[in-house]
N, C-alpha and C. Protein backbone atom coordinates (compact mmCIF):
# COMPACT_ATOMS: atom_id res chain seq x y z
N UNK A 1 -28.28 174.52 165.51
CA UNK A 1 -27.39 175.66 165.66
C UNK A 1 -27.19 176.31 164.29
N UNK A 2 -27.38 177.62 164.01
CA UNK A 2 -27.34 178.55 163.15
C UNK A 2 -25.83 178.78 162.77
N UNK A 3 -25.14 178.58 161.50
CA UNK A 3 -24.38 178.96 161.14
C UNK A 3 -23.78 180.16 161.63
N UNK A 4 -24.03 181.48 161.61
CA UNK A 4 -23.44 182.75 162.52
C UNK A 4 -22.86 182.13 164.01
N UNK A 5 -24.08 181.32 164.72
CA UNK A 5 -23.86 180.91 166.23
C UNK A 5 -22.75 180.00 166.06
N UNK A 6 -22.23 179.05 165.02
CA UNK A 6 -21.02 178.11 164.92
C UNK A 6 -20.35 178.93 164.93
N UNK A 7 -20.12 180.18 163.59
CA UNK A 7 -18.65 180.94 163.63
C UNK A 7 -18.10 181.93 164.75
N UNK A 8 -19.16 182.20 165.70
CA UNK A 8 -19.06 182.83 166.85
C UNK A 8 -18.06 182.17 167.77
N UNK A 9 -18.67 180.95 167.86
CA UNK A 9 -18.27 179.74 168.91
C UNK A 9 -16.95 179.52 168.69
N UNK A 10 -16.49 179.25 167.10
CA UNK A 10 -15.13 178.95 166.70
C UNK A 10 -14.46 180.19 166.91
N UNK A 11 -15.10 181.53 166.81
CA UNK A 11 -13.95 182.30 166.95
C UNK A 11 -13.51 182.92 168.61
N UNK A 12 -14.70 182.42 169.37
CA UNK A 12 -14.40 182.70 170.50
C UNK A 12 -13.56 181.49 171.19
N UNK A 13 -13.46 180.48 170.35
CA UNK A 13 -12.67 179.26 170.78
C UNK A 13 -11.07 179.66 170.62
N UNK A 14 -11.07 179.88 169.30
CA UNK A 14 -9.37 180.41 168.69
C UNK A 14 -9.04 181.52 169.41
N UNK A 15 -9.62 181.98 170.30
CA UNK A 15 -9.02 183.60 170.98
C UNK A 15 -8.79 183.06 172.11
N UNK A 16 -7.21 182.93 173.19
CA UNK A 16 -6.96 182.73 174.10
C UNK A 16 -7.31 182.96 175.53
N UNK A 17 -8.43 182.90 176.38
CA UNK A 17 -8.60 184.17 177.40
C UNK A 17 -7.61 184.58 177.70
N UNK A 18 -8.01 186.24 178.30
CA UNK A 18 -7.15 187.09 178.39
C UNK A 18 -6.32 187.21 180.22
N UNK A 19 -5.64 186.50 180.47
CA UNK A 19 -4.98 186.26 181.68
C UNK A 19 -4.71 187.87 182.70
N UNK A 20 -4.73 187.94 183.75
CA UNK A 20 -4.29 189.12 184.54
C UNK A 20 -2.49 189.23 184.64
N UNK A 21 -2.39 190.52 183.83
CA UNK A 21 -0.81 190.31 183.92
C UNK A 21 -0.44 190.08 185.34
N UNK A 22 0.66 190.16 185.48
CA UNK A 22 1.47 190.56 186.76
C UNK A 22 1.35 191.93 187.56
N UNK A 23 1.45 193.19 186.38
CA UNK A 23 1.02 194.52 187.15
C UNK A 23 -0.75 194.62 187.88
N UNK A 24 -0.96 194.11 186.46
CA UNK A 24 -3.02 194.10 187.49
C UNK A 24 -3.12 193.34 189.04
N UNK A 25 -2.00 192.31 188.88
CA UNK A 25 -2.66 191.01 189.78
C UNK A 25 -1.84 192.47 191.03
N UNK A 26 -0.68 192.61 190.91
CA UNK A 26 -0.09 193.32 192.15
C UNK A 26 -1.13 194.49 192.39
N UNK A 27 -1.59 195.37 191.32
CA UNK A 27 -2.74 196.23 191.68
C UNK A 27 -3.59 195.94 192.29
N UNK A 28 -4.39 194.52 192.15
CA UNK A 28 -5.27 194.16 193.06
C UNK A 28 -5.16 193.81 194.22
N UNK A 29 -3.96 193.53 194.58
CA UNK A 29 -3.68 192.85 196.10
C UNK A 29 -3.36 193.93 196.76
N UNK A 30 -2.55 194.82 196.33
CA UNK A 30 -2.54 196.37 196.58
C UNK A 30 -3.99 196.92 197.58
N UNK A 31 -4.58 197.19 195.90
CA UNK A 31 -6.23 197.59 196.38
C UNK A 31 -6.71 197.34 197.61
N UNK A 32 -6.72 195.69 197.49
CA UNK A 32 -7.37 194.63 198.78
C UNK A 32 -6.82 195.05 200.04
N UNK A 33 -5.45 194.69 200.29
CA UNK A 33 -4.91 195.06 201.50
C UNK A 33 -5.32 196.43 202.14
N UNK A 34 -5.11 197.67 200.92
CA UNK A 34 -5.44 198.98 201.16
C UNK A 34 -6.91 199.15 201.62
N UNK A 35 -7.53 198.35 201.35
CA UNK A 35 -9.29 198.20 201.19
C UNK A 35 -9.46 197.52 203.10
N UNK A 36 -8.86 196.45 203.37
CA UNK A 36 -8.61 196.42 204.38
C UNK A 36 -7.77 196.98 205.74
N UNK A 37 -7.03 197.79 205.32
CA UNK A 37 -6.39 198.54 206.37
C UNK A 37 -6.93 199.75 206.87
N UNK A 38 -7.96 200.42 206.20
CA UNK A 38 -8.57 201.81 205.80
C UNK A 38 -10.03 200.91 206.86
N UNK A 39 -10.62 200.14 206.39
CA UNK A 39 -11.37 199.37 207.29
C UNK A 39 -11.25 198.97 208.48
N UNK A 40 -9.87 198.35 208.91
CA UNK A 40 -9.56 197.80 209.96
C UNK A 40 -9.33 199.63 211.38
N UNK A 41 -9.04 200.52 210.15
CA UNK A 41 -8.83 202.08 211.02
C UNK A 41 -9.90 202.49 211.30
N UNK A 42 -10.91 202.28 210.27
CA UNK A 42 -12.17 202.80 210.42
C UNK A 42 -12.82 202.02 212.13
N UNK A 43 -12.85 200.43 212.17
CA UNK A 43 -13.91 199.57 213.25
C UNK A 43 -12.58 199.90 214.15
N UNK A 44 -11.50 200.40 214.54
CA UNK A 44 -10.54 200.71 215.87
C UNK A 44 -11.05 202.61 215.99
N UNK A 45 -11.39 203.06 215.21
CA UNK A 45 -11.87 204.55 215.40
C UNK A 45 -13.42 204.46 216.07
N UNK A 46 -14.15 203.55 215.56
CA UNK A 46 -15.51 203.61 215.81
C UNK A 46 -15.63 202.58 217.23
N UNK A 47 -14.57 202.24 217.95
CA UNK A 47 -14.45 200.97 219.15
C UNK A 47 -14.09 202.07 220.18
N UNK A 48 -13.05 203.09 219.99
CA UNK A 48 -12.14 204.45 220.50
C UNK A 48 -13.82 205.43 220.61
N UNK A 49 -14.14 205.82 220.04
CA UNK A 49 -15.38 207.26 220.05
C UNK A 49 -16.55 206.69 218.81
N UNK A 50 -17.30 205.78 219.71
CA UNK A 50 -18.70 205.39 219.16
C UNK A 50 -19.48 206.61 218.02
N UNK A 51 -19.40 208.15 218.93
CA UNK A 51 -20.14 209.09 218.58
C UNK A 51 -19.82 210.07 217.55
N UNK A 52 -17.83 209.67 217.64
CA UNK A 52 -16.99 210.45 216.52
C UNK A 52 -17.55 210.52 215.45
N UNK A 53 -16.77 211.46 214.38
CA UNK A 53 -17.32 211.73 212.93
C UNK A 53 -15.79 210.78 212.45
N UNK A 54 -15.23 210.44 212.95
CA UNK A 54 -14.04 208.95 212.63
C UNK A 54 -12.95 209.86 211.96
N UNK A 55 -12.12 210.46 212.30
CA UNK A 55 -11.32 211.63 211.57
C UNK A 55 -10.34 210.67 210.78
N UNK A 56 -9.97 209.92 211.37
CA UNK A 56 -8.34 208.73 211.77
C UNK A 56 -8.96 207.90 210.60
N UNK A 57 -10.15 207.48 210.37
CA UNK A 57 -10.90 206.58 209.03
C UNK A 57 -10.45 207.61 207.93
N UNK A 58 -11.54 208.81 207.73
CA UNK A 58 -10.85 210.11 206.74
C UNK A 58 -9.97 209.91 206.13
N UNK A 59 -8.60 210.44 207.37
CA UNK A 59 -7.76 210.60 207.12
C UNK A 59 -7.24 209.35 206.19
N UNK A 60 -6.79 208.39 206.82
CA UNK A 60 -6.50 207.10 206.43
C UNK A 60 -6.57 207.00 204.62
N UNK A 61 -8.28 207.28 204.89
CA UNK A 61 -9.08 207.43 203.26
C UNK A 61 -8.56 207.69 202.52
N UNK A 62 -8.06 209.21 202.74
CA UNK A 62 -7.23 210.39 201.36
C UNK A 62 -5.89 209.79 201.33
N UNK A 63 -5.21 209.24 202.29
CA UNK A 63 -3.85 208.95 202.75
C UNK A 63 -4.05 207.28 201.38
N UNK A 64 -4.45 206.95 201.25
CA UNK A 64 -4.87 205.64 200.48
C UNK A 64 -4.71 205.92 199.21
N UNK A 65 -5.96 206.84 198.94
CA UNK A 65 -6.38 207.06 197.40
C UNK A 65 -5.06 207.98 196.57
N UNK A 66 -4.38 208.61 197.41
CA UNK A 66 -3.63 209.27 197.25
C UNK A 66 -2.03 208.30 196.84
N UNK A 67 -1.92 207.20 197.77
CA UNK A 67 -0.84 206.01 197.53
C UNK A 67 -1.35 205.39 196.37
N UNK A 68 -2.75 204.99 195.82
CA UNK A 68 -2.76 204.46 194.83
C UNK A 68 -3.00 205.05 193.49
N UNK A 69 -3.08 206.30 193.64
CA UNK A 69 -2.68 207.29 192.45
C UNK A 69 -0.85 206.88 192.30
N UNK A 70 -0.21 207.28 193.47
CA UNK A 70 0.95 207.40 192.76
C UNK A 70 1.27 206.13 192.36
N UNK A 71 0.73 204.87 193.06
CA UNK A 71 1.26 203.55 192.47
C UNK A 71 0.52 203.64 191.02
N UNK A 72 -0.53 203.97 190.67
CA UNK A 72 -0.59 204.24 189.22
C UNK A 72 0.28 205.03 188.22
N UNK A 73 0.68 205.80 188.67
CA UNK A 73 2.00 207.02 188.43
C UNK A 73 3.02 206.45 187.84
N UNK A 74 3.42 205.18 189.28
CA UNK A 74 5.54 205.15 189.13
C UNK A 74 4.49 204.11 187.94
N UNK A 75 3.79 203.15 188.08
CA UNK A 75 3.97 201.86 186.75
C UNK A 75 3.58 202.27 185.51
N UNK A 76 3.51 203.49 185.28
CA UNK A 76 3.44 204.22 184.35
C UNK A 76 5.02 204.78 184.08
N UNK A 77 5.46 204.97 184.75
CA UNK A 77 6.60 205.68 184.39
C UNK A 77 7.59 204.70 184.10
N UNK A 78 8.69 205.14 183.08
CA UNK A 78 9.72 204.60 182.49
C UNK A 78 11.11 204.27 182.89
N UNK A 79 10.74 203.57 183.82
CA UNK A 79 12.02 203.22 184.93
C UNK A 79 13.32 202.89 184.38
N UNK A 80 13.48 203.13 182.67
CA UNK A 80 14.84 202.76 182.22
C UNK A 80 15.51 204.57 182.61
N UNK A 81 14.71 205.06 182.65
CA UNK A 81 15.39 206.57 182.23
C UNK A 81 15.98 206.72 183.88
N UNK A 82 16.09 205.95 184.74
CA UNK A 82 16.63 206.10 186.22
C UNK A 82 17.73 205.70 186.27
N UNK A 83 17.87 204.90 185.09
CA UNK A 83 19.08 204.16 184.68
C UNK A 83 20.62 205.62 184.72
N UNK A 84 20.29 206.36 184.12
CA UNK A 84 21.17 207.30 184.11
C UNK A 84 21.96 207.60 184.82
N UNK A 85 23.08 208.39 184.86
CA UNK A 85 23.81 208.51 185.89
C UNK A 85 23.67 210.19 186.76
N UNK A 86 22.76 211.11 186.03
CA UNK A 86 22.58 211.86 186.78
C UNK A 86 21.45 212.39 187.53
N UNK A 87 20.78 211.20 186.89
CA UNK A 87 19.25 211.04 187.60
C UNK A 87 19.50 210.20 188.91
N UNK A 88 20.45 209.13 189.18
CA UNK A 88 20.30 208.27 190.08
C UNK A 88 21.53 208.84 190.89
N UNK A 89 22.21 209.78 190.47
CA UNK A 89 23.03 210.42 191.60
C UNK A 89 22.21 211.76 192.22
N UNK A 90 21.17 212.45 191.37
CA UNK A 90 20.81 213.60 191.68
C UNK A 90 19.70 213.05 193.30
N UNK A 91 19.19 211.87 192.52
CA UNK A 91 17.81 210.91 193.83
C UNK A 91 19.28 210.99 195.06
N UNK A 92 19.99 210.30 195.25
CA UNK A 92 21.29 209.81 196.30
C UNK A 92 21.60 211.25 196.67
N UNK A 93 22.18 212.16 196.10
CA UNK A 93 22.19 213.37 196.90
C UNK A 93 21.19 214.35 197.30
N UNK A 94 19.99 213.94 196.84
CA UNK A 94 18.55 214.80 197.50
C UNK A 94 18.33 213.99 198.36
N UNK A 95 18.29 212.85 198.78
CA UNK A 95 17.76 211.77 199.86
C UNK A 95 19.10 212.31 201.17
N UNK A 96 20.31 212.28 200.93
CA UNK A 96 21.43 212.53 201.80
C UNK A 96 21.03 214.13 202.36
N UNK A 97 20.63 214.62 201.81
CA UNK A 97 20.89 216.72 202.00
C UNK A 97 19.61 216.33 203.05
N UNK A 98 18.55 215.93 202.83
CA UNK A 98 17.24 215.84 203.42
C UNK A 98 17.63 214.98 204.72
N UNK A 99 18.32 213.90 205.10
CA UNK A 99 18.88 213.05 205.97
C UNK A 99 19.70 213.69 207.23
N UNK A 100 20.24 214.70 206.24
CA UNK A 100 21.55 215.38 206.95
C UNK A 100 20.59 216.49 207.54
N UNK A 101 19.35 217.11 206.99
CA UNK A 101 18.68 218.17 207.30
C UNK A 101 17.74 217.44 208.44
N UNK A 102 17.32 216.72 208.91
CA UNK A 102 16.21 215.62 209.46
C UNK A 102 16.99 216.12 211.27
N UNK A 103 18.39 215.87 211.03
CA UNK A 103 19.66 215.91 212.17
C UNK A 103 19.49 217.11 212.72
N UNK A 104 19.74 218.63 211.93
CA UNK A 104 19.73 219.73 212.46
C UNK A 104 18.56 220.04 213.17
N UNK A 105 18.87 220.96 214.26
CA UNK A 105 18.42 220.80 216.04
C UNK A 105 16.98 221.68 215.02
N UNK A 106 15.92 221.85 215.43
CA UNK A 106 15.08 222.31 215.11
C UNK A 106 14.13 222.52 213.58
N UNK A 107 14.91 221.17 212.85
CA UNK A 107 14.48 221.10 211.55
C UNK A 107 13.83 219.65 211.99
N UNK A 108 14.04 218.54 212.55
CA UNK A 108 13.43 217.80 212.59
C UNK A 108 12.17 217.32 213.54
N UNK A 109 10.74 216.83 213.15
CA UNK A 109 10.16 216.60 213.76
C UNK A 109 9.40 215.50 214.79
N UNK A 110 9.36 215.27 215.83
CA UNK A 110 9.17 214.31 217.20
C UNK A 110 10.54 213.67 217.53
N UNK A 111 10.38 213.05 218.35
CA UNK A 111 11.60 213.16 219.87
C UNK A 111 12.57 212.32 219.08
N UNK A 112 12.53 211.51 217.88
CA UNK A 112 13.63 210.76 217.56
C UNK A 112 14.17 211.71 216.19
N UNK A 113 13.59 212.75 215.73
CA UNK A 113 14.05 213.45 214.65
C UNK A 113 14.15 212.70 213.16
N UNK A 114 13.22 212.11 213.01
CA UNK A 114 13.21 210.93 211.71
C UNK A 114 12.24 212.23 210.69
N UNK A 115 11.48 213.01 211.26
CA UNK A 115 10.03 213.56 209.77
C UNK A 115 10.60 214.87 209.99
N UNK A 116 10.35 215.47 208.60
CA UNK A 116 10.11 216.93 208.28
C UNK A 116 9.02 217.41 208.02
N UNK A 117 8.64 218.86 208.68
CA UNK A 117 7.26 219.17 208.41
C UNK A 117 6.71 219.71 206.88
N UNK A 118 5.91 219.62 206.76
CA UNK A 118 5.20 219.95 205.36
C UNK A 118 3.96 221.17 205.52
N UNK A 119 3.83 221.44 204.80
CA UNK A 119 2.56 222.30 204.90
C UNK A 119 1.43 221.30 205.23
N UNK A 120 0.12 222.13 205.37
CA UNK A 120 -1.03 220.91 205.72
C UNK A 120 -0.84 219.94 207.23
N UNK A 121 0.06 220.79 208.29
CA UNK A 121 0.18 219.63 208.68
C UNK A 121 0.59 218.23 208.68
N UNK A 122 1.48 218.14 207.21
CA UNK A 122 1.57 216.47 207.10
C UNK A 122 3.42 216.50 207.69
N UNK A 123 3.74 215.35 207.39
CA UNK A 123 5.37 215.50 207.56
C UNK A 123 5.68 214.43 206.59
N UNK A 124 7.11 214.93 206.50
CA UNK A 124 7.95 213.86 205.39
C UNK A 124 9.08 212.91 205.63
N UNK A 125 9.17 211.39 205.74
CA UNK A 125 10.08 211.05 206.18
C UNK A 125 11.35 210.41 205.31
N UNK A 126 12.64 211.16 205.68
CA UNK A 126 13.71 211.08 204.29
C UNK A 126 13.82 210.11 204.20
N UNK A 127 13.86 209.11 205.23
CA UNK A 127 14.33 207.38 205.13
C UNK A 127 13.78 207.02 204.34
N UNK A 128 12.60 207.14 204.09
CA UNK A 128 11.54 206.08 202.72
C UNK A 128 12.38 206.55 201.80
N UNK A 129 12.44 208.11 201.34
CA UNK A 129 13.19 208.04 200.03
C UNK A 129 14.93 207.34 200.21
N UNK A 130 15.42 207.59 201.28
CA UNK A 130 16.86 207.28 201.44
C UNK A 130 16.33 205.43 200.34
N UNK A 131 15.51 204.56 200.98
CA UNK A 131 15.27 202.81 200.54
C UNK A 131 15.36 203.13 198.89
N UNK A 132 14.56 204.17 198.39
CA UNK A 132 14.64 204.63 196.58
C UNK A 132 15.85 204.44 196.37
N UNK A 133 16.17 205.41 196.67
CA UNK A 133 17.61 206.27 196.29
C UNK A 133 18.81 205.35 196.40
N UNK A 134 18.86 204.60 197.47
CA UNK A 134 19.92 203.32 197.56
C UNK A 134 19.40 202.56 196.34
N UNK A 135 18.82 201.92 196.37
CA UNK A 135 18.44 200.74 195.08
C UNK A 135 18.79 201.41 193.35
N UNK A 136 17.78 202.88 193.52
CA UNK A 136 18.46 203.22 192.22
C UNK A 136 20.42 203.49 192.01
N UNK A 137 20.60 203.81 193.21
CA UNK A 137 22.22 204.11 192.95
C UNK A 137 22.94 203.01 192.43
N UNK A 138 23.08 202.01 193.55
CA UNK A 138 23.33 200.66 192.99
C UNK A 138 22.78 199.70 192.02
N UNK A 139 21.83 199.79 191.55
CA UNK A 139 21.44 199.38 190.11
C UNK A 139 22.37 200.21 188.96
N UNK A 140 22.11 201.68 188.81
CA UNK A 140 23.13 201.74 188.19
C UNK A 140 24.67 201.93 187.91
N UNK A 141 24.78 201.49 189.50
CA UNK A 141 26.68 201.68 189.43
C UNK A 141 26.94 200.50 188.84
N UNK A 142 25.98 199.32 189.59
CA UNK A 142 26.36 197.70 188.88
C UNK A 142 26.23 197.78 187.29
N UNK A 143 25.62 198.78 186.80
CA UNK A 143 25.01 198.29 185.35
C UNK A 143 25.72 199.26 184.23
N UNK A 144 26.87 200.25 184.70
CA UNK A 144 27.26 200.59 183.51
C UNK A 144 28.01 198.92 183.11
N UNK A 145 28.46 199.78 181.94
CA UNK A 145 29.71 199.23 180.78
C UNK A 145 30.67 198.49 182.07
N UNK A 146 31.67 199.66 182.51
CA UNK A 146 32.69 199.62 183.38
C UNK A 146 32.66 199.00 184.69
N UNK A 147 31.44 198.46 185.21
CA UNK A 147 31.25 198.15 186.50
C UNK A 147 32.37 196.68 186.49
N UNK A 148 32.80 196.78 187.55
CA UNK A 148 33.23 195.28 188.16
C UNK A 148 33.01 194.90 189.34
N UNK A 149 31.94 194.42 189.98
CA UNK A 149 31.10 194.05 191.15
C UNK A 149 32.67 193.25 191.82
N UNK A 150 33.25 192.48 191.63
CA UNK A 150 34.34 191.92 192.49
C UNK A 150 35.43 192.59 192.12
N UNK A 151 35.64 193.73 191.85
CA UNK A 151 36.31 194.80 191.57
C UNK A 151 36.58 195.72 193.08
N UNK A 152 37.51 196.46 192.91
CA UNK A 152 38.40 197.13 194.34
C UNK A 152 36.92 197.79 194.67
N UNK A 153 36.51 198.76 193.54
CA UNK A 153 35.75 199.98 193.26
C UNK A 153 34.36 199.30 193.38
N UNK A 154 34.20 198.10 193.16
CA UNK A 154 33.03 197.68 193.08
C UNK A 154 32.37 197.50 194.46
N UNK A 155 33.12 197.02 195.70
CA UNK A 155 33.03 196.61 196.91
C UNK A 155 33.06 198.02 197.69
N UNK A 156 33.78 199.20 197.49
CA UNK A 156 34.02 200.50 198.56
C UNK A 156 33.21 201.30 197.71
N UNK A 157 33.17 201.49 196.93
CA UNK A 157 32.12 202.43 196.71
C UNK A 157 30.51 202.15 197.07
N UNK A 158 29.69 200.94 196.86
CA UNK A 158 28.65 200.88 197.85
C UNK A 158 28.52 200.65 198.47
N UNK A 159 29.41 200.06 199.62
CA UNK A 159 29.50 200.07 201.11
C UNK A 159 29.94 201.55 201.91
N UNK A 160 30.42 201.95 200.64
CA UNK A 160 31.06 204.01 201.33
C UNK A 160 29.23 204.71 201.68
N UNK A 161 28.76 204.39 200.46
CA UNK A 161 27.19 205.01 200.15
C UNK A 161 26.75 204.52 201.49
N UNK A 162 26.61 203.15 201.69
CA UNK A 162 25.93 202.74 201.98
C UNK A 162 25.87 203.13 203.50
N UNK A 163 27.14 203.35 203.89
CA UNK A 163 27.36 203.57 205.12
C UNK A 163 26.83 205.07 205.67
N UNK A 164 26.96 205.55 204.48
CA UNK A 164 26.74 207.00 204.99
C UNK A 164 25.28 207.44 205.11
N UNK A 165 24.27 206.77 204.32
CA UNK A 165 23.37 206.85 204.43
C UNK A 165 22.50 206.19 205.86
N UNK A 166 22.85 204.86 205.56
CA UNK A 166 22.95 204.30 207.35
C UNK A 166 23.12 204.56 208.44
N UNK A 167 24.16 205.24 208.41
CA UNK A 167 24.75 206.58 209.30
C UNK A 167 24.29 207.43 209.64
N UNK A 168 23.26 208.63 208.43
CA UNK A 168 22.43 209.08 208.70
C UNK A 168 20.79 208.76 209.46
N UNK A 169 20.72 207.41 209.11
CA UNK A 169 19.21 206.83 209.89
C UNK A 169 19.56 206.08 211.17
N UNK A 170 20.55 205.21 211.40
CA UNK A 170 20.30 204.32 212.25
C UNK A 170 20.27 205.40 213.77
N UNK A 171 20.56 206.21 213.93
CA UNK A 171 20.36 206.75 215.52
C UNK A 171 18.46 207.30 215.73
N UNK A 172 18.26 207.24 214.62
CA UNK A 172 16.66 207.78 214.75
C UNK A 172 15.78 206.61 214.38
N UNK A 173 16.22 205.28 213.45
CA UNK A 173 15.61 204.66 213.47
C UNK A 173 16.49 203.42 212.86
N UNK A 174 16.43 202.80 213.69
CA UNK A 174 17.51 201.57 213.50
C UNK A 174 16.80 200.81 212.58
N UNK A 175 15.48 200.35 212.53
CA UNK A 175 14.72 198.98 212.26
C UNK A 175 15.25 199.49 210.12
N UNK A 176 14.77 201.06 209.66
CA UNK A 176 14.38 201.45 208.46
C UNK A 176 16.30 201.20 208.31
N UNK A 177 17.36 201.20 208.62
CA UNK A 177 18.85 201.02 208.45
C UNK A 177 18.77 199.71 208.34
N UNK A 178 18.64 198.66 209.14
CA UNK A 178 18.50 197.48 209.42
C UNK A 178 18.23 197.19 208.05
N UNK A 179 16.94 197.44 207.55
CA UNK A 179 16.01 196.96 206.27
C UNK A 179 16.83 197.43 205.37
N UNK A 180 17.06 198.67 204.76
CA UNK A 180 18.42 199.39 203.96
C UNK A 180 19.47 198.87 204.04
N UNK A 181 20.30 198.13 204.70
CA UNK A 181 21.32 197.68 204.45
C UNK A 181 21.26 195.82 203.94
N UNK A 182 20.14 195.14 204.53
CA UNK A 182 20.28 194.40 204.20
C UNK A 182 19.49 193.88 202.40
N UNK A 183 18.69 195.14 202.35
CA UNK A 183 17.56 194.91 200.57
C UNK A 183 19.48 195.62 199.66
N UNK A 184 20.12 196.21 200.51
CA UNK A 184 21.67 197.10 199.54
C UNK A 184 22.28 195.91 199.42
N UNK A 185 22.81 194.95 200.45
CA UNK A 185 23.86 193.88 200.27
C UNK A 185 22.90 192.71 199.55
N UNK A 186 21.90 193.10 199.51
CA UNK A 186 21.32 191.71 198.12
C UNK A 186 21.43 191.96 197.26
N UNK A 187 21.22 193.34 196.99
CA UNK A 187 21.47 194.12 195.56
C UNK A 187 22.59 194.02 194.93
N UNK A 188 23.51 193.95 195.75
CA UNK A 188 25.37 193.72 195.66
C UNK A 188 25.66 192.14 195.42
N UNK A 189 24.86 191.54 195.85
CA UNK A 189 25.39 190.11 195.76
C UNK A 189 24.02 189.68 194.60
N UNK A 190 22.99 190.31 194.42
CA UNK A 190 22.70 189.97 192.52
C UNK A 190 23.54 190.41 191.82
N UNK A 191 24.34 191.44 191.90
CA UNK A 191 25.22 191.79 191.14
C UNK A 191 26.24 191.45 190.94
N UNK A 192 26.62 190.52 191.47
CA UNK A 192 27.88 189.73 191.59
C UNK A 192 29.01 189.62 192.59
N UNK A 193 28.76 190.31 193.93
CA UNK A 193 29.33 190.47 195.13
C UNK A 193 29.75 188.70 195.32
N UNK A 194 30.47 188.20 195.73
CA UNK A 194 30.76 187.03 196.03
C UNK A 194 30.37 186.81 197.46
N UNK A 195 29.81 185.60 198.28
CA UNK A 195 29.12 185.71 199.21
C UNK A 195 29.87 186.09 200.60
N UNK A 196 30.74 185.28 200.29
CA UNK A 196 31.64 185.24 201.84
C UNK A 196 31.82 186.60 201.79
């Protein structure tokens, strides 16, 4: 063995491999699942119309590449700056106006009134953002200075939110309230909600 080939060896010895953080590993399982669901639409489109051009695969396709752009997006973005208080009240009252708009007779779209239409044909449904918008609120009500989670203010003020937002979903879709109230009261009891 050639001297160069030893100091190679030693220095590729002293260098730790390089492990998959936590964000890559979730990117990849991401990917995978996404890689399989887009597949699994594709062989139920091609079982439905042998002869189709598979629209429902397509679609699916852009509907994908498009989720994993933005999941490249938010883990890029600087999730302390949500921290704020008029960023995480401005999310809570755009998610509520849109909730409250979902209700009015001819703004909302199919028989339970949960989506709003979009251009393109697509629609928008407020509940997903309502699940944001709760988590950021209560992250930072728990996290000023002043918070006191077993406090009067600490207990009615996100159960007031919480209700109202709930309020707004559960007649159109109970299961997405269901899920919202119970990811809100964990949030409350990491924060120091006492259990009982």
């Amino acid at each position: 063995m050639t001297t160069a080939t030893a100091d190679a060896l030693a220095d590729r010895s002293d260098r730790p491999d390089r492990a998959l953080s936590e964000a890559h590993i979730l990117f990849l399982v991401v990917l995978a699942l996404t890689t399989v669901g887009v597949l699994m639409v594709y062989s139920a489109s091609q079982t439905v119309d042998p002869e189709g051009e598979n629209p429902h695969a397509l679609r699916q396709a852009c509907f994908a590449v498009v989720g994993l752009a933005a999941f490249i997006v938010g883990a890029m973005f600087p999730y302390r700056w949500l921290s704020r208080a008029p960023v995480a009240l401005l999310v809570l009252g755009v998610s509520v106006a849109l909730l409250g708009l979902v209700l009015v007779v001819g703004i909302g779209r199919g028989g339970l009134r949960r989506f709003l239409p979009l251009p393109a044909g697509l629609n928008f449904q407020p509940s997903e953002l309502a699940k944001f918008a709760m988590v950021i609120f209560l992250a930072w009500w728990f996290s000023r200075p002043t918070a006191r989670p077993r406090g009067f203010w600490g207990f009615v003020v996100p159960v007031g939110v919480l209700a109202i937002v709930c309020g707004l979903i559960v007649k159109a879709d109970f299961g997405t309230a269901a899920l919202l109230g119970a990811v809100s009261v964990r949030v409350c009891l990491i924060a120091g909600w006492r259990w009982w």
